[in-house]
Every structure is written in structure tokens, then in C-alpha cells.
Protein backbone atom coordinates (compact mmCIF):
# COMPACT_ATOMS: atom_id res chain seq x y z
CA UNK A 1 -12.06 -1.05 8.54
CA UNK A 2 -9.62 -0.48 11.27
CA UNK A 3 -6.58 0.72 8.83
CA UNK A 4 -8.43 4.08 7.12
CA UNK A 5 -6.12 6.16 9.54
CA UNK A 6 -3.17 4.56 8.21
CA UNK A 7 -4.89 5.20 4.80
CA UNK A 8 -5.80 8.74 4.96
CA UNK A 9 -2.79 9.87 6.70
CA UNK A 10 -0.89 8.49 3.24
CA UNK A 11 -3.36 10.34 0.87
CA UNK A 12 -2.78 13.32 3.33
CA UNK A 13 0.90 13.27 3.10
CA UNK A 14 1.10 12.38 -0.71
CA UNK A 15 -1.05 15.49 -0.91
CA UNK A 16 1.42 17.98 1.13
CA UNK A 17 4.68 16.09 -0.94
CA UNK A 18 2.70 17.16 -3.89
CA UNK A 19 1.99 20.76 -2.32
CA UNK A 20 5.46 20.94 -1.55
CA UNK A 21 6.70 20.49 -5.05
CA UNK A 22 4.45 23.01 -6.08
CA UNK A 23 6.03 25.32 -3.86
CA UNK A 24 9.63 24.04 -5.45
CA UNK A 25 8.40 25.00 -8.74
CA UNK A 26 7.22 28.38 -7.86
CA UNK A 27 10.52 29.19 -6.06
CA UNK A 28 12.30 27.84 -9.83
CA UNK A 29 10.33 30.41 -11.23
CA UNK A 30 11.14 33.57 -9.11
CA UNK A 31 14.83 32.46 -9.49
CA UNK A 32 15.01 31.31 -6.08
CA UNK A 33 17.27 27.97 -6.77
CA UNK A 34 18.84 27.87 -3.52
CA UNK A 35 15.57 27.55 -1.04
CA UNK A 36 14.00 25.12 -3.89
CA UNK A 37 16.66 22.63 -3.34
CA UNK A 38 16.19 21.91 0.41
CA UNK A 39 12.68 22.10 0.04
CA UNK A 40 12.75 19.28 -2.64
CA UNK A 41 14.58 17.09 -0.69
CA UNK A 42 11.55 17.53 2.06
CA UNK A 43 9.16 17.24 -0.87
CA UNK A 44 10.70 13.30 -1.76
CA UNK A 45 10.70 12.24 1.55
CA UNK A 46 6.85 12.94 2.60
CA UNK A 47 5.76 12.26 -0.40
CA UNK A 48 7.92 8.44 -0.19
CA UNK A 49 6.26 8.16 3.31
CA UNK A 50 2.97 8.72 2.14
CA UNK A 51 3.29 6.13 -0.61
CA UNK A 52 4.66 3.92 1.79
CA UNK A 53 1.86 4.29 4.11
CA UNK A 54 -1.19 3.98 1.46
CA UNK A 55 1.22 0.67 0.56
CA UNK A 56 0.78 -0.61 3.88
CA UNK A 57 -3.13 0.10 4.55
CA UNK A 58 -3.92 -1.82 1.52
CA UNK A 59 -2.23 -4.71 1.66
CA UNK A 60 -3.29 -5.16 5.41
CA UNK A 61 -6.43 -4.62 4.27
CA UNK A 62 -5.97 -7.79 1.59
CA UNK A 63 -4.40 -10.00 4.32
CA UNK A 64 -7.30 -9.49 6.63
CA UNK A 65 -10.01 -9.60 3.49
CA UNK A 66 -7.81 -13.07 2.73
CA UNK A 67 -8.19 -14.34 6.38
CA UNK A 68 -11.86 -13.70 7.07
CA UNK A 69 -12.41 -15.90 3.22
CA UNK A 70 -10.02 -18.66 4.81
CA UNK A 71 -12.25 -18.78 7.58
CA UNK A 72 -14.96 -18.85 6.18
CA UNK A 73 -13.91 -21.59 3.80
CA UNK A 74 -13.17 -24.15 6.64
CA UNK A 75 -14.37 -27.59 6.45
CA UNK A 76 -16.41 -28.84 9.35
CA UNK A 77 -13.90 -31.35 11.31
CA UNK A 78 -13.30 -34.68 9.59
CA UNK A 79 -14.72 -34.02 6.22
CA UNK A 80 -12.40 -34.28 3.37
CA UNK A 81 -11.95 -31.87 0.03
CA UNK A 82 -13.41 -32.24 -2.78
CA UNK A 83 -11.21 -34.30 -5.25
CA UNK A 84 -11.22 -31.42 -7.46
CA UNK A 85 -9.69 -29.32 -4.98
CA UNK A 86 -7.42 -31.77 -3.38
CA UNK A 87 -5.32 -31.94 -6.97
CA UNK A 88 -4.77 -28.12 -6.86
CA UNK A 89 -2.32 -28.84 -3.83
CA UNK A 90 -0.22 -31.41 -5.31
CA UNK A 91 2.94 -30.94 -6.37
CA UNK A 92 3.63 -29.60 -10.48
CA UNK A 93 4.22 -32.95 -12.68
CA UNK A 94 7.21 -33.03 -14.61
CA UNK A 95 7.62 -35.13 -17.88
């Protein structure tokens, strides 16, 4: 619960990269090709960081969702796995 800020600061910034290539296209449209190029390059690079960041919040949110299961699957002291279980560790056999 503690990454929605990272979260919702991507969506917010994929929203204003997508905003901003809006604005490119309208600029394309009143013949303005000069102001829609620098404006582009402004448009990639939020919109990048905001896909980066919506990256990040989720798969922190995995690793801890991944951790608190680990824990929760922890054998009281001394007691051994399942023999089931036990084979899934071993190494692949080769013939």
C-alpha cells in the first residue's frame, strides 16, 4: 500500500506525455512544425518516465506481495518439507 504515490504519479505523467502529444498534433495541423518538434521531444521523455515509474510501483508491489507469502509459508523450526516439495528444489536430471 505504501507505493500508490509512486503509482499515481506514473499514471499522472503518462497522462500529461499523452496531453503533450496532443498538443504536438494540433501544432502539425496549424502548420506549426517548428514548436511541435521540441515539444515532442518533451512529450517522449515524460511520458518514458511515467512508464518507468508505473514499472517500478508494480513490481515493488510483487516483491513485497512475494515476501509477506514467504513468510507466511515458514516452517516452524526443525520440521522438515514435505517430500513432495523437497523434489521441486533438486537439481534438473539429465539422461
Amino acid at each position: 500500500m505504501r507505493f500508490w504515490s509512486r503509482e499515481i504519479t506514473g499514471w499522472f505523467l503518462v497522462g500529461i506525455g499523452l496531453y503533450t502529444f496532443f498538443l504536438c498534433y494540433e501544432f502539425l495541423l496549424r502548420g506549426q512544425i517548428w514548436e511541435a518538434g521540441p515539444m515532442c521531444v518533451i512529450g517522449i521523455f515524460v511520458f518514458r518516465g511515467g512508464i518507468h515509474l508505473v514499472k517500478v510501483a508494480l513490481a515493488a508491489r510483487v516483491c513485497l506481495e512475494a515476501q509477506e507469502q514467504q513468510k507466511e509459508r515458514r516452517l516452524p523450526k526443525g520440521q522438515a518439507l514435505p517430500s513432495r516439495q523437497r523434489a521441486s528444489f533438486a537439481a534438473p536430471r539429465r539422461f
